[in-house]
PDB file of N, CA and C in Angstrom:
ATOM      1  N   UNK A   1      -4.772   8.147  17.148  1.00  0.00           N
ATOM      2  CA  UNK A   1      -4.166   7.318  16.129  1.00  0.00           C
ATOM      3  C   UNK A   1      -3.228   6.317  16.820  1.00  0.00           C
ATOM      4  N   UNK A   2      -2.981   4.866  16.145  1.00  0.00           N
ATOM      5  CA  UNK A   2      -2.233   4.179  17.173  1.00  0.00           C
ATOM      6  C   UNK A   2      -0.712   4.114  16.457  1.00  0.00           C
ATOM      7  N   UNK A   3       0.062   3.946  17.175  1.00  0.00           N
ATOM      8  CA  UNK A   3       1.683   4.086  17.319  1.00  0.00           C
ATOM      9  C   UNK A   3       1.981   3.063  15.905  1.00  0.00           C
ATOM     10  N   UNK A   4       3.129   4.363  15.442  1.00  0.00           N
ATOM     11  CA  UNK A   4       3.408   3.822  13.919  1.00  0.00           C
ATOM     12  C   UNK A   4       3.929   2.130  14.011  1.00  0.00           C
ATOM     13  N   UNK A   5       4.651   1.914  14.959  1.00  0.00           N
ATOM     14  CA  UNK A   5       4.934   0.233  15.294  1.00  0.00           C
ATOM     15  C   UNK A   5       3.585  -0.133  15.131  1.00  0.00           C
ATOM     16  N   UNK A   6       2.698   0.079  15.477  1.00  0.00           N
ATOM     17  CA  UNK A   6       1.148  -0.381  15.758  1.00  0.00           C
ATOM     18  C   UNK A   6       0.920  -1.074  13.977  1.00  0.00           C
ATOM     19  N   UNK A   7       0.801   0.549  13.873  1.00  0.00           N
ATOM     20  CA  UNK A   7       0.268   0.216  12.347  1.00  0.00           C
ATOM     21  C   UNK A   7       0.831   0.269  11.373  1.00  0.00           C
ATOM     22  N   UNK A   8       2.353  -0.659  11.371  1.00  0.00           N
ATOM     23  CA  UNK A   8       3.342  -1.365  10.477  1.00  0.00           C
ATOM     24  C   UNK A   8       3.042  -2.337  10.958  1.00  0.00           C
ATOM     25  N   UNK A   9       2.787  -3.306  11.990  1.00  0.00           N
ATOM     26  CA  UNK A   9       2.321  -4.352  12.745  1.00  0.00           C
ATOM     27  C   UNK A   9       1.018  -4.756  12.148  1.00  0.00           C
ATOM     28  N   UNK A  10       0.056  -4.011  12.081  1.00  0.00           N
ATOM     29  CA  UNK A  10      -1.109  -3.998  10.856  1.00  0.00           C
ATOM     30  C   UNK A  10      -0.954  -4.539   9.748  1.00  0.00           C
ATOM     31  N   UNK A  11       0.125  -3.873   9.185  1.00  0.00           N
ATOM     32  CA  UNK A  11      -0.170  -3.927   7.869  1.00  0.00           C
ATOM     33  C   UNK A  11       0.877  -5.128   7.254  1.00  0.00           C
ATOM     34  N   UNK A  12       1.713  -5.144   7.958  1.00  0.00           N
ATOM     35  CA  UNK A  12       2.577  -6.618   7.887  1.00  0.00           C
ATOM     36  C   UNK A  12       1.979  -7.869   8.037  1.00  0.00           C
ATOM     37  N   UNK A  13       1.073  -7.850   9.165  1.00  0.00           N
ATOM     38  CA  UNK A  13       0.388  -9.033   9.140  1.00  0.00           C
ATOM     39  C   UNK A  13      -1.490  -9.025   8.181  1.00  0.00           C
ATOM     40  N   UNK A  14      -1.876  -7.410   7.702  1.00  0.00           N
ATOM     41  CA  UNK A  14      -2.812  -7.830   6.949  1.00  0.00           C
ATOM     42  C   UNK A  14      -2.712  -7.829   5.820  1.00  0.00           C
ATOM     43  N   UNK A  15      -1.574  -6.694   5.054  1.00  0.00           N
ATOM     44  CA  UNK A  15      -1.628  -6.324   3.661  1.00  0.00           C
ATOM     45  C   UNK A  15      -1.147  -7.290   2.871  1.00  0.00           C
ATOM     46  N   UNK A  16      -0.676  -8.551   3.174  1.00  0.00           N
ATOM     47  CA  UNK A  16      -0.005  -9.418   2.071  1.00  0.00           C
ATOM     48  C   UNK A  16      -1.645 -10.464   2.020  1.00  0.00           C
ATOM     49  N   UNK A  17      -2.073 -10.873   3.012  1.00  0.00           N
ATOM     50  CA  UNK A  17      -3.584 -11.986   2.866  1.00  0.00           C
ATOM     51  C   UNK A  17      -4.366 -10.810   1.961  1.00  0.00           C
ATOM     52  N   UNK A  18      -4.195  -9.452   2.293  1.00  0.00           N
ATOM     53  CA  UNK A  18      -5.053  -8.620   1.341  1.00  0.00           C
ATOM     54  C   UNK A  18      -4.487  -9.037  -0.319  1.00  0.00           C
ATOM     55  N   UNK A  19      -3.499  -8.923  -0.528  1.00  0.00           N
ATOM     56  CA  UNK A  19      -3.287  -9.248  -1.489  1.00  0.00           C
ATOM     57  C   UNK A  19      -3.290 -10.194  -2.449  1.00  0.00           C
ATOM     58  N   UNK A  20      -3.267 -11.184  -1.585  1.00  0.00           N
ATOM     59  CA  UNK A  20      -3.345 -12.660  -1.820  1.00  0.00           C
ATOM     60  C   UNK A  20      -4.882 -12.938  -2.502  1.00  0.00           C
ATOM     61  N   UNK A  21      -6.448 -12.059  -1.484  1.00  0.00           N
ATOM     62  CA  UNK A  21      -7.561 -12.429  -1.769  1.00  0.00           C
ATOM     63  C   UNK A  21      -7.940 -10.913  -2.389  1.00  0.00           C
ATOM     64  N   UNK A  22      -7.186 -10.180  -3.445  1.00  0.00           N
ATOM     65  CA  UNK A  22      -7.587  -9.193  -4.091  1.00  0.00           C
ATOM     66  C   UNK A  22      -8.544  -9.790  -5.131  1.00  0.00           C
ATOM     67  N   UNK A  23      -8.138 -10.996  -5.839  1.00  0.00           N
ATOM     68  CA  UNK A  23      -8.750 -11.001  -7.310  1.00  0.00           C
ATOM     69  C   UNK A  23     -10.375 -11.719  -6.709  1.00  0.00           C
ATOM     70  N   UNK A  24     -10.605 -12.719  -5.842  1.00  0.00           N
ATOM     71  CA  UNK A  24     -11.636 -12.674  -5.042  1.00  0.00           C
ATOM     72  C   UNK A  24     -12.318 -11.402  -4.753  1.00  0.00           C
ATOM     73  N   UNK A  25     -12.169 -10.543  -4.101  1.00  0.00           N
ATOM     74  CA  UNK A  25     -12.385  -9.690  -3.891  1.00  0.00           C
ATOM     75  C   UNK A  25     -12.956  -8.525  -4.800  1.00  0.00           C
ATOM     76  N   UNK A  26     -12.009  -8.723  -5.768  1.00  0.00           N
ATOM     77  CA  UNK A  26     -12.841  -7.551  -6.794  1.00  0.00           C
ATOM     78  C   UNK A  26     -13.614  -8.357  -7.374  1.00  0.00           C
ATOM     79  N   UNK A  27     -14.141  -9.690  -7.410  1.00  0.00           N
ATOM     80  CA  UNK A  27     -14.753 -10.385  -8.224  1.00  0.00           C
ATOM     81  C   UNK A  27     -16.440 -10.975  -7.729  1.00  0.00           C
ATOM     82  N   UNK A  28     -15.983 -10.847  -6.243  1.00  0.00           N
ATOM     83  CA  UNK A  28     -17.008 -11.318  -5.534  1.00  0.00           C
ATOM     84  C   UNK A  28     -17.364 -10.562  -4.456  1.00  0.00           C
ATOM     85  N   UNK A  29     -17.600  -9.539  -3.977  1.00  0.00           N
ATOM     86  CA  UNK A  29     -17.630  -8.522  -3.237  1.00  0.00           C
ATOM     87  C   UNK A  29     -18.408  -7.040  -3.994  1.00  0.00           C
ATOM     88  N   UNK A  30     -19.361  -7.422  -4.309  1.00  0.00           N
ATOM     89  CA  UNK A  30     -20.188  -6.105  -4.607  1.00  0.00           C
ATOM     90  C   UNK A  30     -20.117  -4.922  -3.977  1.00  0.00           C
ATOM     91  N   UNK A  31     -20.235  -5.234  -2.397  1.00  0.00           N
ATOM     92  CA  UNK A  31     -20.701  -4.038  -1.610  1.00  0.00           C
ATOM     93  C   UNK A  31     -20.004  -3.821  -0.949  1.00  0.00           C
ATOM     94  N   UNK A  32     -18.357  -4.510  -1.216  1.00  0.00           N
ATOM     95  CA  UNK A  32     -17.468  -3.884  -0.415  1.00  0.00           C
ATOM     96  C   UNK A  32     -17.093  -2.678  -1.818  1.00  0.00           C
ATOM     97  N   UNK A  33     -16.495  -1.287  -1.195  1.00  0.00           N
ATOM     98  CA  UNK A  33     -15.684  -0.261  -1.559  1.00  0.00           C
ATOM     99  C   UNK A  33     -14.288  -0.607  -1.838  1.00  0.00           C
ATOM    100  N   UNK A  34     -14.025  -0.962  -2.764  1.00  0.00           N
ATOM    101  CA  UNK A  34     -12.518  -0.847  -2.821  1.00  0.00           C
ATOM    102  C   UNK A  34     -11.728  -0.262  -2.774  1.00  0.00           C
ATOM    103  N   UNK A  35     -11.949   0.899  -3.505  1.00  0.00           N
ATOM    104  CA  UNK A  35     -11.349   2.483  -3.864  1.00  0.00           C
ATOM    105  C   UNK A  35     -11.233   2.574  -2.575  1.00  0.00           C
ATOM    106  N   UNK A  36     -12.210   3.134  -1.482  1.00  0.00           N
ATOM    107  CA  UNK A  36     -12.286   3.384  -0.063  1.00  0.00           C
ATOM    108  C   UNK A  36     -11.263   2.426   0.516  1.00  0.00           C
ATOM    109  N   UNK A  37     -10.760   1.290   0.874  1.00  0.00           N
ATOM    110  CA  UNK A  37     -10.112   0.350   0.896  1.00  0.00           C
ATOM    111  C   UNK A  37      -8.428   0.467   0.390  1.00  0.00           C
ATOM    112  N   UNK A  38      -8.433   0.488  -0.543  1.00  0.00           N
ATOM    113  CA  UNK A  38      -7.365   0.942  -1.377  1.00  0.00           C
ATOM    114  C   UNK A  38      -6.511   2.468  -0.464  1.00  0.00           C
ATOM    115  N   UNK A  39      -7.597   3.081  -0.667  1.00  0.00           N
ATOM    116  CA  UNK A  39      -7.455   4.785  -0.653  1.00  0.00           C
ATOM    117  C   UNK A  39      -6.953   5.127   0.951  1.00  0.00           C
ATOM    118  N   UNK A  40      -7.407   3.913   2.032  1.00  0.00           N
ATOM    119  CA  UNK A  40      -7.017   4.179   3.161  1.00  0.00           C
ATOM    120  C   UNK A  40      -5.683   3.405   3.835  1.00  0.00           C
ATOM    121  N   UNK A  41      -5.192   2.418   3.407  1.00  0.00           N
ATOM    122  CA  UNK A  41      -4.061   1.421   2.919  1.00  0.00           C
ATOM    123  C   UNK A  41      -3.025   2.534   2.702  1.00  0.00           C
ATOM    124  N   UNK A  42      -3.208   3.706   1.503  1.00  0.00           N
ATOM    125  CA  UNK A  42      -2.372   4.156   1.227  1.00  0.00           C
ATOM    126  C   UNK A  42      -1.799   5.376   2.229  1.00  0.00           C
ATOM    127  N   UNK A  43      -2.859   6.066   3.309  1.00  0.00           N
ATOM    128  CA  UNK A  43      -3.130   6.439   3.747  1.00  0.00           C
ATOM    129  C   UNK A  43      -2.407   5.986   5.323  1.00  0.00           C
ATOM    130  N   UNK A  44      -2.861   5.134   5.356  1.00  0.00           N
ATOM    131  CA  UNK A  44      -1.662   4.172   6.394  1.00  0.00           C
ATOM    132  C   UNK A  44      -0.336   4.291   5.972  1.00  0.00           C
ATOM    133  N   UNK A  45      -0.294   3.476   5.043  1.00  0.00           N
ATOM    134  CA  UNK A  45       1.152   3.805   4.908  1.00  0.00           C
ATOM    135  C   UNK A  45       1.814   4.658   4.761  1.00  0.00           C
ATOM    136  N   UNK A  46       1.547   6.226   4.154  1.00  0.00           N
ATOM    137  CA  UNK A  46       1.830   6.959   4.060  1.00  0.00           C
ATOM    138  C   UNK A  46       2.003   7.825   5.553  1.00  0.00           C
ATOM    139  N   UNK A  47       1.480   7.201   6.778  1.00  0.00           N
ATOM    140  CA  UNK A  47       1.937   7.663   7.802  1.00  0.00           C
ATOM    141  C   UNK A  47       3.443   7.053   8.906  1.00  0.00           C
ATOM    142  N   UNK A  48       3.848   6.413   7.757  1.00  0.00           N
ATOM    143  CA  UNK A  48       4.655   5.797   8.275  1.00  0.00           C
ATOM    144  C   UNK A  48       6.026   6.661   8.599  1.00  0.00           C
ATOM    145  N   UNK A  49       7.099   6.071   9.063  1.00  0.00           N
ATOM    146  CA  UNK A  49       8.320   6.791   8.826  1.00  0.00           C
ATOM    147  C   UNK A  49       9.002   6.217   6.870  1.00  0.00           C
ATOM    148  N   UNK A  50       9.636   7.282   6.065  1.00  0.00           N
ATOM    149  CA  UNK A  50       9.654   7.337   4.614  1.00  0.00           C
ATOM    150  C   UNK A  50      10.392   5.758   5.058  1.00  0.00           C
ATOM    151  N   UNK A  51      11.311   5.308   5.490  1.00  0.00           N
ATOM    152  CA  UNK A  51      11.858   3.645   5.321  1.00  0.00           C
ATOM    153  C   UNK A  51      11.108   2.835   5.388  1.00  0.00           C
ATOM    154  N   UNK A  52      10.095   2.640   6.042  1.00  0.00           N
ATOM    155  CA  UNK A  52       9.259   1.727   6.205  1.00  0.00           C
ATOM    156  C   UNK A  52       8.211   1.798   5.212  1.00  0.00           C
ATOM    157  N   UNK A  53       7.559   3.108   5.000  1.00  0.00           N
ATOM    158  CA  UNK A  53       6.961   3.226   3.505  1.00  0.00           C
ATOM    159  C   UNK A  53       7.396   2.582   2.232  1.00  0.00           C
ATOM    160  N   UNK A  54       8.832   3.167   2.175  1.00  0.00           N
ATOM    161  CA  UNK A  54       9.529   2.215   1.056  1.00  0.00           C
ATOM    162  C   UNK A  54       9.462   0.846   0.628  1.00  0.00           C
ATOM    163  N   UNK A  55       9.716   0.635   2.399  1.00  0.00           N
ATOM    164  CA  UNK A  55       9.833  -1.274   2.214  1.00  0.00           C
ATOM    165  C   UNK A  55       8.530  -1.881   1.670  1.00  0.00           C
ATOM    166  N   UNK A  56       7.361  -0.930   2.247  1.00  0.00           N
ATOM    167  CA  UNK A  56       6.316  -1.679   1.953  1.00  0.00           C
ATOM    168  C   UNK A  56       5.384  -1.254   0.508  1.00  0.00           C
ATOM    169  N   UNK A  57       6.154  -0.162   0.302  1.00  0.00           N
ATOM    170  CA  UNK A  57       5.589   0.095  -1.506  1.00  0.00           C
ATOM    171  C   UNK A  57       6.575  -0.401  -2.427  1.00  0.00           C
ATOM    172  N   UNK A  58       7.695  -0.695  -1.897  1.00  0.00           N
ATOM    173  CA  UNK A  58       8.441  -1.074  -2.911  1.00  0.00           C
ATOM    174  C   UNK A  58       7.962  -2.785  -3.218  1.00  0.00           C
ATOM    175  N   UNK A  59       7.792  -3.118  -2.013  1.00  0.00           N
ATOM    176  CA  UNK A  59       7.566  -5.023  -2.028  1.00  0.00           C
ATOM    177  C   UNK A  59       5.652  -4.757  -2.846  1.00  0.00           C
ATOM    178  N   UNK A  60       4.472  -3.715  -3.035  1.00  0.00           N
ATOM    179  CA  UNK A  60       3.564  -3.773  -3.533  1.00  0.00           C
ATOM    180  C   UNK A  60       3.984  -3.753  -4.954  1.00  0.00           C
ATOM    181  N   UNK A  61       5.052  -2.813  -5.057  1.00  0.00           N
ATOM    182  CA  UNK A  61       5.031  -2.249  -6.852  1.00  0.00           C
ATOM    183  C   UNK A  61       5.803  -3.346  -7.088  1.00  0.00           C
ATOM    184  N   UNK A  62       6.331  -4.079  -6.541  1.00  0.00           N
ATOM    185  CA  UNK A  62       6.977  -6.007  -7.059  1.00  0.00           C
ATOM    186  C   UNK A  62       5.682  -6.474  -7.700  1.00  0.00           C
ATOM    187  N   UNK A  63       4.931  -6.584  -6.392  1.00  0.00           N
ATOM    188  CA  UNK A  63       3.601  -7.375  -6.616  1.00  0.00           C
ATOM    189  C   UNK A  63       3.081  -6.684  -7.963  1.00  0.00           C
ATOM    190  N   UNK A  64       2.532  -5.939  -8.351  1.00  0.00           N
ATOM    191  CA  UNK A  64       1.788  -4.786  -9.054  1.00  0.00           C
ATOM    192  C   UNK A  64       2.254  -5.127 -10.520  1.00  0.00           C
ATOM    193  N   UNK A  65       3.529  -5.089 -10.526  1.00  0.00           N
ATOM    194  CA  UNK A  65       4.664  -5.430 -11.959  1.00  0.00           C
ATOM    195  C   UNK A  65       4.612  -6.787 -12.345  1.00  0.00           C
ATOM    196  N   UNK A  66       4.140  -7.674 -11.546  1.00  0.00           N
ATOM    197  CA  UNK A  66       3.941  -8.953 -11.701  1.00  0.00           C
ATOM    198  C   UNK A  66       2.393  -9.811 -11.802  1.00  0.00           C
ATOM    199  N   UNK A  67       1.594  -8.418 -11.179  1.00  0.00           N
ATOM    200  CA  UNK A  67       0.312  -8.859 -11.124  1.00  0.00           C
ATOM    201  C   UNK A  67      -0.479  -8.219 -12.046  1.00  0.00           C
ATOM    202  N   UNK A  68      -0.042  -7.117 -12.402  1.00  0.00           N
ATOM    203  CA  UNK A  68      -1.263  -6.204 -13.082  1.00  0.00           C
ATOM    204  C   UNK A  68      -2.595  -5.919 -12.378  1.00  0.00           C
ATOM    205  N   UNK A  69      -3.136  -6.549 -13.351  1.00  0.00           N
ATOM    206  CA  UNK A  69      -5.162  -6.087 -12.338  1.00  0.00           C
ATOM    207  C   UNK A  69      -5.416  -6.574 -11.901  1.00  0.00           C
ATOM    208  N   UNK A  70      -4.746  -7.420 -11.306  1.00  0.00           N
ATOM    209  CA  UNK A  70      -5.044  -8.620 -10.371  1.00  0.00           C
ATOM    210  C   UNK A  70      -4.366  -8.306  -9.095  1.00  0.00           C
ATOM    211  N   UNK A  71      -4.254  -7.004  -8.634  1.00  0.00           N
ATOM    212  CA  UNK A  71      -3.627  -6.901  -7.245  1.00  0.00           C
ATOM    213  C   UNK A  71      -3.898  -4.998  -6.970  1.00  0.00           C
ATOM    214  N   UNK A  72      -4.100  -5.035  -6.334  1.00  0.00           N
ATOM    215  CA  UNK A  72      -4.740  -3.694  -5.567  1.00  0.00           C
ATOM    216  C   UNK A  72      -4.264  -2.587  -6.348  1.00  0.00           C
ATOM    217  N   UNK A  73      -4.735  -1.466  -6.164  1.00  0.00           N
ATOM    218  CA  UNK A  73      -4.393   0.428  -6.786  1.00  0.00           C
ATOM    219  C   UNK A  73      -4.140   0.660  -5.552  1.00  0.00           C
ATOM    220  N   UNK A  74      -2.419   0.795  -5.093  1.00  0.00           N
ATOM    221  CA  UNK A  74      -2.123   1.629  -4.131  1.00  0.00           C
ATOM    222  C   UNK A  74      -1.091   2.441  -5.033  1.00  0.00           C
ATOM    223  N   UNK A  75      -1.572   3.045  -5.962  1.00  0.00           N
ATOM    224  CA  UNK A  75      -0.231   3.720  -6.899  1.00  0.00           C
ATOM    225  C   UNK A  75      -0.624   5.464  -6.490  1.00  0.00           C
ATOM    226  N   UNK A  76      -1.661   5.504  -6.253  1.00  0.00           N
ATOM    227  CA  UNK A  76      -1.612   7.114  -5.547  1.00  0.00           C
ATOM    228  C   UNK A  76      -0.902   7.483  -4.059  1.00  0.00           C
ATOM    229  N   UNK A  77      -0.546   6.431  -3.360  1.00  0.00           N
ATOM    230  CA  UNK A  77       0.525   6.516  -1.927  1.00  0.00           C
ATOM    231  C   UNK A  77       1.947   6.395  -2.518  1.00  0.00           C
ATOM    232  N   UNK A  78       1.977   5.616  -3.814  1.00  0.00           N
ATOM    233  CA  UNK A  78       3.289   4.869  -4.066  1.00  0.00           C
ATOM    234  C   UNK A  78       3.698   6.291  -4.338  1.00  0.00           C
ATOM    235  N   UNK A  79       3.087   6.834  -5.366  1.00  0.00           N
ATOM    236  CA  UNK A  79       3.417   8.180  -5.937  1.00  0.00           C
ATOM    237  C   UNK A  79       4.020   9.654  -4.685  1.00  0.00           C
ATOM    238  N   UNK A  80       3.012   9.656  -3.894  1.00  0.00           N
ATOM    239  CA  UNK A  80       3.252  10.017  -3.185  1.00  0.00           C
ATOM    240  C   UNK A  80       4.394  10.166  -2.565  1.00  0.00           C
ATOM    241  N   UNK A  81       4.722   8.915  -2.111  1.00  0.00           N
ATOM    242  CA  UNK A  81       5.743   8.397  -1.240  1.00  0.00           C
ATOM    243  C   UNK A  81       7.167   8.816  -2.487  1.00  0.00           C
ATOM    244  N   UNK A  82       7.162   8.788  -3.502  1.00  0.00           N
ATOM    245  CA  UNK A  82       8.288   8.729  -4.745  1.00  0.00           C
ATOM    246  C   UNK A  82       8.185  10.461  -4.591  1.00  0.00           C
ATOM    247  N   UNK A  83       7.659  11.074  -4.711  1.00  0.00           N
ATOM    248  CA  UNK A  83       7.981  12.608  -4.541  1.00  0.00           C
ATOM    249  C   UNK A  83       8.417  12.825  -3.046  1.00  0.00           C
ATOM    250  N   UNK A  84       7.847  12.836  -1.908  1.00  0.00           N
ATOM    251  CA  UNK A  84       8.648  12.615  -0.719  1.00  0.00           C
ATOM    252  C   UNK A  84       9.745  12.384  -0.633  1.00  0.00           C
ATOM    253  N   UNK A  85       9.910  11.058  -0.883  1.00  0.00           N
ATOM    254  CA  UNK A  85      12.004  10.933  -0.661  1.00  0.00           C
ATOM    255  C   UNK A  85      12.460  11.521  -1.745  1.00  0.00           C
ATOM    256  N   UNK A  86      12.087  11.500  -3.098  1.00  0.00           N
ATOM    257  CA  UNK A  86      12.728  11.976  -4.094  1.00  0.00           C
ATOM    258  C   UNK A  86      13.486  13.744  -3.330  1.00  0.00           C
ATOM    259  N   UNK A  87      11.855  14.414  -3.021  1.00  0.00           N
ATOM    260  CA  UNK A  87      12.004  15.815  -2.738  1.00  0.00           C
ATOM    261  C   UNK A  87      12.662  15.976  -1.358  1.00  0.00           C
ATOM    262  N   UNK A  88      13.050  14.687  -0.276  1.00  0.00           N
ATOM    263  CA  UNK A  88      14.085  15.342   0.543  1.00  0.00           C
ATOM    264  C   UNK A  88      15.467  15.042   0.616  1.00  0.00           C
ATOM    265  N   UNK A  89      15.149  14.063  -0.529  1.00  0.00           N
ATOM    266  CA  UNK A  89      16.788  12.964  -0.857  1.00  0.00           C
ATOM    267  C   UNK A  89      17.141  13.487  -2.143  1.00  0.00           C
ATOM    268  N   UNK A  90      17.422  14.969  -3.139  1.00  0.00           N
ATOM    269  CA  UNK A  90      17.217  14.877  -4.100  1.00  0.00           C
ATOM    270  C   UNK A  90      18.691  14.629  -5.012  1.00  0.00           C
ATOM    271  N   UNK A  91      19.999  13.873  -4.204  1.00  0.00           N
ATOM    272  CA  UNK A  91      21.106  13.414  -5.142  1.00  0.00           C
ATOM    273  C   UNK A  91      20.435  12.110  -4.765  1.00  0.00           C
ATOM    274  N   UNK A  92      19.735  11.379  -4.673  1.00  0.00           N
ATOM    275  CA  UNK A  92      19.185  10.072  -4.999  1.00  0.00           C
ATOM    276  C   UNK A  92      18.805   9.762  -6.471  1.00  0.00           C
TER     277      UNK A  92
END
């Protein structure tokens, strides 16, 4: 697996153009997997250290609240990630 700098470095420089060409994407892309796509995104991030997770689900669920269906399902990592700190931070 490559070094969590690695793949915050990833995802900083791919996950926002991902976002940008989501509605393309679900629109014109038959035979790409999204779910699969989606499902491994979250998966990434979820290997992160919990701060850096934050930063980067908190700046999606911006997007998400503003976009609706027009911007990716990473709400099964987000979730994730919200029981995590919740359950080791729990006077938060």
């Amino acid at each position: 697996m490559a070094s969590k700098v690695s793949r915050c470095l990833l995802l900083q420089t791919w996950l926002v153009p991902f976002y940008d060409d989501f509605t393309w994407m679900r629109r014109g892309s038959r035979g790409l997997d999204r779910n699969l796509i989606e499902e491994g995104l979250s998966n990434i991030i979820l290997t992160l250290p919990l701060a850096w997770q934050q930063e980067i689900l908190m700046s999606w669920f911006d997007r998400f609240l503003n976009s609706g269906d027009d911007c990716s399902n990473i709400q099964k990592g987000f979730e994730i990630w919200c029981k995590r700190a919740f359950w080791r931070n729990p006077e938060v």
